[in-house]
Protein backbone atom coordinates (compact mmCIF):
# COMPACT_ATOMS: atom_id res chain seq x y z
CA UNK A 1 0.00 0.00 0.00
CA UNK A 2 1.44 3.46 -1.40
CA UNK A 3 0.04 6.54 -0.95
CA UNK A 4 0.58 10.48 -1.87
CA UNK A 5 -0.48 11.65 1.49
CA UNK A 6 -1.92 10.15 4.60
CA UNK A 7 -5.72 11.50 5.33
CA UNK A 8 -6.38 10.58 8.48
CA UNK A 9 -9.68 10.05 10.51
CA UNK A 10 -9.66 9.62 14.30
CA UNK A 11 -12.26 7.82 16.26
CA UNK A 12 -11.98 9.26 19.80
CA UNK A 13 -11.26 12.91 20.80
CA UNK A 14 -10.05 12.95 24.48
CA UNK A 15 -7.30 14.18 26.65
CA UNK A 16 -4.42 12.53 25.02
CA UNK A 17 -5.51 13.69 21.47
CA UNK A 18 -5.16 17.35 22.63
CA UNK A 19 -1.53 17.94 22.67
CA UNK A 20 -0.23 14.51 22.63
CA UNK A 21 -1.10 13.10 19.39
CA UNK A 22 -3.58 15.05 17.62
CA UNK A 23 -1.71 18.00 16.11
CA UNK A 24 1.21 15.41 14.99
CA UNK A 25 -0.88 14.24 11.67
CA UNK A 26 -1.67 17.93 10.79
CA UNK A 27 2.05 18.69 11.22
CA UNK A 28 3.92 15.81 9.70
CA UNK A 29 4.84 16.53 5.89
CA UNK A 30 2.57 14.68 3.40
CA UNK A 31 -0.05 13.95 6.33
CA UNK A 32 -3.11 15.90 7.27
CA UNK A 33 -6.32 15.02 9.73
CA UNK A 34 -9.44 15.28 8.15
CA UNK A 35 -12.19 13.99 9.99
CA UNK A 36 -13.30 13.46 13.83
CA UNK A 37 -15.33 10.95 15.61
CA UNK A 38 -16.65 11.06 19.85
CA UNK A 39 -19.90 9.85 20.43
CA UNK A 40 -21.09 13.43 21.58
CA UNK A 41 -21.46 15.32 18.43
CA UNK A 42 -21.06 18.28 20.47
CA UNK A 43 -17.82 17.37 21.48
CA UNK A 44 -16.52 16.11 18.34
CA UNK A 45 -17.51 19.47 16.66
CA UNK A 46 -15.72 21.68 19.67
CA UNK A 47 -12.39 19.46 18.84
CA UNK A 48 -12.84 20.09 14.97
CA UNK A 49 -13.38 23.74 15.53
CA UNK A 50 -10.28 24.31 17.55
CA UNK A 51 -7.90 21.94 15.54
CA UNK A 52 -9.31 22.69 12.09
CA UNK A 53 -10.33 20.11 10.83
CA UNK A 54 -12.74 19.47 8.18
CA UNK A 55 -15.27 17.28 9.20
CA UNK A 56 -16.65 15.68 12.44
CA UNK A 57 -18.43 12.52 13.25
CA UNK A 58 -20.68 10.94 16.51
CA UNK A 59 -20.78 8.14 14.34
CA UNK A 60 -17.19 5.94 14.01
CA UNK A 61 -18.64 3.44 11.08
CA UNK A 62 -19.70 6.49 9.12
CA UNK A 63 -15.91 8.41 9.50
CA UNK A 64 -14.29 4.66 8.76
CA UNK A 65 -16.40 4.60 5.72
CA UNK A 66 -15.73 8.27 4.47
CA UNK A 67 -14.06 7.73 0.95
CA UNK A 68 -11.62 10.74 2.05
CA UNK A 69 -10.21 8.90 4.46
CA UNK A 70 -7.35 7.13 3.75
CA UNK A 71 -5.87 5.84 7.27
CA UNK A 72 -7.51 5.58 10.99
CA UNK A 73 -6.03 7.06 14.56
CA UNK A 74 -8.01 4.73 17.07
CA UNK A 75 -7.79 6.62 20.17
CA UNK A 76 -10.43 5.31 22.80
CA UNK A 77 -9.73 3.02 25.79
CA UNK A 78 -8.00 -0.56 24.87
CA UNK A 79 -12.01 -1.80 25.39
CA UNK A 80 -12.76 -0.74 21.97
CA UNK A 81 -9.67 -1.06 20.13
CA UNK A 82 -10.02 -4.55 18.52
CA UNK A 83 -13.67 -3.65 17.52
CA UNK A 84 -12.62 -0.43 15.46
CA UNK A 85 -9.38 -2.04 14.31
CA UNK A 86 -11.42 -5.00 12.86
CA UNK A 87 -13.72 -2.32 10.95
CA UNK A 88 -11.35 -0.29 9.68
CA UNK A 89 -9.68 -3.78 8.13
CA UNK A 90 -12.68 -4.69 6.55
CA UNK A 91 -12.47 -1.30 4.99
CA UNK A 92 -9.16 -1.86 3.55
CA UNK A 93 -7.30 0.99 5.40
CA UNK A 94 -4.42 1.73 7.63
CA UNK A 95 -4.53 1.42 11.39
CA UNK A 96 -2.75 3.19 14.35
CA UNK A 97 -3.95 2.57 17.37
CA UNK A 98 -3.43 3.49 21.28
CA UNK A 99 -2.01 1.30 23.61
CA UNK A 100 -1.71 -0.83 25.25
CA UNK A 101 -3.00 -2.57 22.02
CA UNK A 102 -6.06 -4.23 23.38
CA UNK A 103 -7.32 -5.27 26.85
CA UNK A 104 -5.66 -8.82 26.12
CA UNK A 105 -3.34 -11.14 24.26
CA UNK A 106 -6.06 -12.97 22.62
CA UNK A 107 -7.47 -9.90 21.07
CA UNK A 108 -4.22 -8.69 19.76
CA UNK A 109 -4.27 -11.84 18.34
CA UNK A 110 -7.41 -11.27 16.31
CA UNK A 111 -6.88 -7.71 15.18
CA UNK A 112 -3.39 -8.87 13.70
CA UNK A 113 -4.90 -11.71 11.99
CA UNK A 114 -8.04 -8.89 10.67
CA UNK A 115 -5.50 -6.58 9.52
CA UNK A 116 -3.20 -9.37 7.55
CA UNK A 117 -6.27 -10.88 5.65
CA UNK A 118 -7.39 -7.21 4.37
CA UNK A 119 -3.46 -6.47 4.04
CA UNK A 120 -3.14 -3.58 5.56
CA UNK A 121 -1.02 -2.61 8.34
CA UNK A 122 -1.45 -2.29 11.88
CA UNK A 123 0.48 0.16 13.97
CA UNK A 124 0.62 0.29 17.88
CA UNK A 125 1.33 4.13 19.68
CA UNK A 126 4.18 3.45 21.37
CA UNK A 127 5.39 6.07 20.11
CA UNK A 128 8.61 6.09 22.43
CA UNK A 129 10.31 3.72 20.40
CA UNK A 130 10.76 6.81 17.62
CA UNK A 131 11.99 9.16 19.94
CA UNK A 132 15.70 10.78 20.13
CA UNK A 133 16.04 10.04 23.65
CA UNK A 134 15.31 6.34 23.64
CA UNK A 135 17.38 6.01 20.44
CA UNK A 136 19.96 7.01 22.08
CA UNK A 137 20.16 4.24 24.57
CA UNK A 138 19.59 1.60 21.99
CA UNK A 139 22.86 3.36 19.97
CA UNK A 140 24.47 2.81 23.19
CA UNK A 141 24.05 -0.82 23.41
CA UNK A 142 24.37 -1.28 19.90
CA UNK A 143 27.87 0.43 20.36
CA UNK A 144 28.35 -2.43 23.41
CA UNK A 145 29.32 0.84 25.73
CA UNK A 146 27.94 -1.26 28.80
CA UNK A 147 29.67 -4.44 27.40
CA UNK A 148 27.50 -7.64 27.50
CA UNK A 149 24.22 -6.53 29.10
CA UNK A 150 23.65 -8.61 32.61
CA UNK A 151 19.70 -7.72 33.97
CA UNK A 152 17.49 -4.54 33.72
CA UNK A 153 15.38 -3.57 36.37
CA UNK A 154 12.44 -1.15 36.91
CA UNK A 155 10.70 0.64 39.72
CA UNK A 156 8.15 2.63 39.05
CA UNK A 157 5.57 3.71 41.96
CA UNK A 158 3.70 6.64 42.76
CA UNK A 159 0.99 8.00 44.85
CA UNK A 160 -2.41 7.72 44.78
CA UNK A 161 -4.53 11.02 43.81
CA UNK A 162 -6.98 12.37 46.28
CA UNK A 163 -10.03 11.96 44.39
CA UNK A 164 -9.22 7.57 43.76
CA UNK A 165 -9.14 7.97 47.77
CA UNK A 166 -11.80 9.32 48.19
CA UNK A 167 -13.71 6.80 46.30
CA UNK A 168 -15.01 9.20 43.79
CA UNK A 169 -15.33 7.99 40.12
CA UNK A 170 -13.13 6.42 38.50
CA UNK A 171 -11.40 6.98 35.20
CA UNK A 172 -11.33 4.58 32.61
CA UNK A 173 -8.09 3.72 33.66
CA UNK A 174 -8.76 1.84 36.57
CA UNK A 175 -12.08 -0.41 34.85
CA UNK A 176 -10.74 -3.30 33.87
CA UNK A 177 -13.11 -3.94 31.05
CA UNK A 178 -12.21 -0.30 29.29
CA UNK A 179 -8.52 -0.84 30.03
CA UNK A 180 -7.15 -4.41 30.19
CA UNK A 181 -6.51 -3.52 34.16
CA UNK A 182 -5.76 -0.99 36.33
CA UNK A 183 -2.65 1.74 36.20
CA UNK A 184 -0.46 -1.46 35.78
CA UNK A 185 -1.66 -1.91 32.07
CA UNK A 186 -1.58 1.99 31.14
CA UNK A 187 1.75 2.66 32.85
CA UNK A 188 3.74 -0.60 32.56
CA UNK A 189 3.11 -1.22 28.81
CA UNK A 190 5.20 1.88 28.11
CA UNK A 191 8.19 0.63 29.62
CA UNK A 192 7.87 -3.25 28.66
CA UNK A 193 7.70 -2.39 25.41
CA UNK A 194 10.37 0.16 25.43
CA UNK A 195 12.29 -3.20 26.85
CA UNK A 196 11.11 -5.05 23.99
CA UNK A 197 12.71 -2.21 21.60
CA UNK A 198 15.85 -2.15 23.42
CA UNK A 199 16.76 -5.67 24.50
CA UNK A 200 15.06 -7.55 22.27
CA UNK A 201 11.59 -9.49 23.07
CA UNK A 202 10.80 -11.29 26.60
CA UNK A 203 10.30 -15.16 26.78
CA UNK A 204 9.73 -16.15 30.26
CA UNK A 205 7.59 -14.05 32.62
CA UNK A 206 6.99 -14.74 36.61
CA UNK A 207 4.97 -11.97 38.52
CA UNK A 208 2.59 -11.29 41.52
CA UNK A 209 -0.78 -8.99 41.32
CA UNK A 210 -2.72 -7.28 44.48
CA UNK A 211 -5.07 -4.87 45.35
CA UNK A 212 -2.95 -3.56 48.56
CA UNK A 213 -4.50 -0.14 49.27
CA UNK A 214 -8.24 -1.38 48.26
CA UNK A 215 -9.23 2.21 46.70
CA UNK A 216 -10.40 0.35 43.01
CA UNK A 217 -11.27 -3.37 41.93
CA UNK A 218 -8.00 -3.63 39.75
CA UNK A 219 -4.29 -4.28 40.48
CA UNK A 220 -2.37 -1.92 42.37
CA UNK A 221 1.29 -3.71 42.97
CA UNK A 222 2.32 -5.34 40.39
CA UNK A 223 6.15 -7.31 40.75
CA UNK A 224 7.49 -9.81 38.63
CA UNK A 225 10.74 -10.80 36.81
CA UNK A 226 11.19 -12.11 33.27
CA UNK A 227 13.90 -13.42 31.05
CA UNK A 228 14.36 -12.22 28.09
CA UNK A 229 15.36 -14.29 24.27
CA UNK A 230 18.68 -13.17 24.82
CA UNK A 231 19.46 -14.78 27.65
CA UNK A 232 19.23 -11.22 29.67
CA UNK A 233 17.17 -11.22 32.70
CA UNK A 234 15.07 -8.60 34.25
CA UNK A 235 12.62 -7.18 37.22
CA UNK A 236 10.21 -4.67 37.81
CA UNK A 237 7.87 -3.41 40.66
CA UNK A 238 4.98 -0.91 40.14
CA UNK A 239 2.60 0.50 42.87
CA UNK A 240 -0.14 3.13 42.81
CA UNK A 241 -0.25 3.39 46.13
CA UNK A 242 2.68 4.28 47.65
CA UNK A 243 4.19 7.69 49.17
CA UNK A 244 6.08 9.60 46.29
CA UNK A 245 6.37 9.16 42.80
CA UNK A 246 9.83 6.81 41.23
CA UNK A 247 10.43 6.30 37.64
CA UNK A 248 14.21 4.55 37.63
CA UNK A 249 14.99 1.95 34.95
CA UNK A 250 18.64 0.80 34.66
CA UNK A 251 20.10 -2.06 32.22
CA UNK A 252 23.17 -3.18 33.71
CA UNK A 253 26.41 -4.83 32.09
CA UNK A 254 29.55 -6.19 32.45
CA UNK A 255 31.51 -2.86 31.79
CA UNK A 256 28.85 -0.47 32.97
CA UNK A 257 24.91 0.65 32.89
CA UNK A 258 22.69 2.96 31.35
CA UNK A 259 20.19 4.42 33.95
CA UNK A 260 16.78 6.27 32.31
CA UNK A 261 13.47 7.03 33.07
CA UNK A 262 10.57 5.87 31.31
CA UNK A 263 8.54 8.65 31.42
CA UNK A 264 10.61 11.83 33.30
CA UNK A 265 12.71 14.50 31.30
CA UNK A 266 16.22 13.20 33.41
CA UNK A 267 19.19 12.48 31.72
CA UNK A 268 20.27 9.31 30.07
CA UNK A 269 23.39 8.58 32.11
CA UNK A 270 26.24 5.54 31.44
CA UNK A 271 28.06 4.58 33.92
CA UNK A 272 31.24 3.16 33.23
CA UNK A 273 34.97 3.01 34.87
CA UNK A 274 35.53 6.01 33.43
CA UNK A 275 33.12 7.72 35.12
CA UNK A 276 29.59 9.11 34.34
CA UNK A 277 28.18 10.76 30.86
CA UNK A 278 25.02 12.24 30.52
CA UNK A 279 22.61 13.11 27.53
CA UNK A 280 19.38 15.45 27.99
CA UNK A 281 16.74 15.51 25.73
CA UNK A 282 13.81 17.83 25.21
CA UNK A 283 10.57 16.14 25.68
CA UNK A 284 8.59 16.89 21.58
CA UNK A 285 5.60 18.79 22.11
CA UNK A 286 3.80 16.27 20.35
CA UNK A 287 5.19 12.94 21.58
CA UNK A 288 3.61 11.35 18.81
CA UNK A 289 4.86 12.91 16.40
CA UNK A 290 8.47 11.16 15.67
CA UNK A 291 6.48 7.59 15.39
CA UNK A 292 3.70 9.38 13.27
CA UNK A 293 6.31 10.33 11.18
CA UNK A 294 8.33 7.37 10.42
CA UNK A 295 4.71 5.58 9.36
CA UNK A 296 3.37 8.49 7.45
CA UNK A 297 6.98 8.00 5.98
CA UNK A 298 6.44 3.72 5.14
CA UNK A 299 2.72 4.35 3.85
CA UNK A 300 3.67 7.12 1.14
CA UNK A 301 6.84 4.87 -0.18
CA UNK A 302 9.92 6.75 1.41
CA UNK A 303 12.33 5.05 3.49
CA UNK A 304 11.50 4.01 6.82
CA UNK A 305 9.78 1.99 8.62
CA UNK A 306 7.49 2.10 12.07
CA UNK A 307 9.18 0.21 14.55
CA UNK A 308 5.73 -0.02 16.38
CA UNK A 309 4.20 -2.34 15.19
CA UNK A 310 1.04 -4.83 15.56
CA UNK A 311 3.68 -7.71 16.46
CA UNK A 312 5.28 -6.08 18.77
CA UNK A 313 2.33 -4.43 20.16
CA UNK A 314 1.09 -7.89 21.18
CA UNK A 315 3.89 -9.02 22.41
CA UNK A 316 3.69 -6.02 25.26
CA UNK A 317 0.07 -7.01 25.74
CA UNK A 318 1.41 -10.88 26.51
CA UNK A 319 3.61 -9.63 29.14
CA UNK A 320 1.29 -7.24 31.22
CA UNK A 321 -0.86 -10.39 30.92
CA UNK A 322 1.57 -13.11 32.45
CA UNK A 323 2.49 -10.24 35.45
CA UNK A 324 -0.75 -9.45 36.28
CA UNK A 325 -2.24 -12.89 36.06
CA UNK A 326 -4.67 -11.51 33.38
């Protein structure tokens, strides 16, 4: 599939379209958003009006149908994602969607399968396996700067917001049926993918789920460790319900280690006998937009490839999975 420009639609309007991801296919060369889709028309018009663009739907099957266009941005919670992927294969076009992919392994599954019989592709936002600063470490261990890589582990926690103690509704994130789980699934799949990108995909996963703090029905600690194909092992812990926020990940060698964040603006830093060197990068306004580029970039014929992909999407999904005892 080749084409001139990229004419996207996109089936879900909310926060993370605002800033994140929206503006990206309006600003990439040879891409450009043309249509909008929420539920409440209202809504859907307000987000047209303010990010001109063209048209607006409250109905997704009649923007996936729209002749002009070309390629859809599925950006609802994981609960619909395999439904709207699986229409938008039968209509012979392009998918991106949010992740984590789907709310489990065995949908993945399907929408892959969907999107190989109507041969198109199927692209997953994790968009941090475009940017600069996570390209960097991957140069770094391509260049074998920490020698052979040993283990990797994470530790992500953070506290719990007023309003989830309080009992007070709860975002999609923490319904399982919308998400796949609780924080776990939104938070975690960021960095176990970014793994995946980095070291290559995982192979054998141990892990242990609770609900310590009892403020929602899903997860809130979440530890486990894996192995990955390599041979390179690994562990992680994640709580939403502890007394600061952490966000340390650090792959460790034989000659040295790379220490990052998955989601803060610190420094990379490599650690070596000779000492410490650090890189800072500036977060992109639009942290979409490097991934949106590189697969505007594959479907109009240049040279490059996403490196998100439906695969590797599922893959992700198979790991939060096997953690969280999903």
């Amino acid at each position: 599939m080749k084409l001139d420009k990229v004419r996207w639609g996109m089936i879900g309007c909310g926060n993370v379209t605002e800033v994140k991801s929206g503006p990206a296919f309006q600003k990439v060369e040879d891409s450009e958003l043309v249509a909008v889709m929420r539920r409440t028309g209202e809504l859907a018009k307000d987000y047209a009006r303010r990010h001109n663009v063209p048209k607006w739907y409250d109905d997704a099957d009649a923007l996936i149908q729209d002749p002009e266009v070309d390629a859809v941005y599925i950006a609802t919670p994981p609960g619909s994602h395999k439904e709207y992927t699986l229409k938008v294969a039968a209509a012979g076009k392009p998918v991106y969607v949010e992740k984590p992919m789907a709310v489990n392994f065995a949908e993945c599954h399907e929408m892959i399968a969907a999107c190989k019989a109507a041969g198109v592709p199927l692209y997953v936002a994790y968009y941090r396996r475009a940017q600069p600063r996570f390209l960097k470490i991957k140069e770094l261990l391509e260049q074998n700067a920490v020698g052979d890589v040993r283990f990797v582990s994470t530790m992500q926690y953070k506290r719990a917001s007023d309003e989830v103690k309080k009992g007070e509704s709860l975002p999609w994130r923490l319904q399982p049926a919308l998400s796949g789980g609780g924080l776990f699934f939104d938070v975690a799949s960021h960095t176990l993918d970014i793994l995946d990108f980095l070291l290559g995909p995982i192979k054998d996963v141990q892990g242990i789920a609770s609900n310590q703090a009892g403020y929602y029905q899903a997860e809130d600690i979440v530890t486990g460790t894996y192995q990955f194909n390599s041979g390179v092992h690994g562990v992680g812990s994640w709580c939403f319900a502890a007394f600061e926020n952490v966000d340390i990940n650090e792959i460790v060698g034989s000659e040295g280690k790379i220490t990052f964040s998955t989601f803060g603006d610190d420094p990379v830093v490599l650690t070596t006998a000779n000492g410490k060197q650090k890189w800072a990068f500036e977060r992109p306004q639009h942290v979409h937009q490097p991934l949106v580029t590189m697969v505007v970039e594959e479907l109009t014929g240049k040279d490059n490839k996403s490196p998100s992909t439906g695969e590797n999407g599922a893959r992700a999904n198979w790991v939060l999975g096997e953690l969280s005892k999903r």
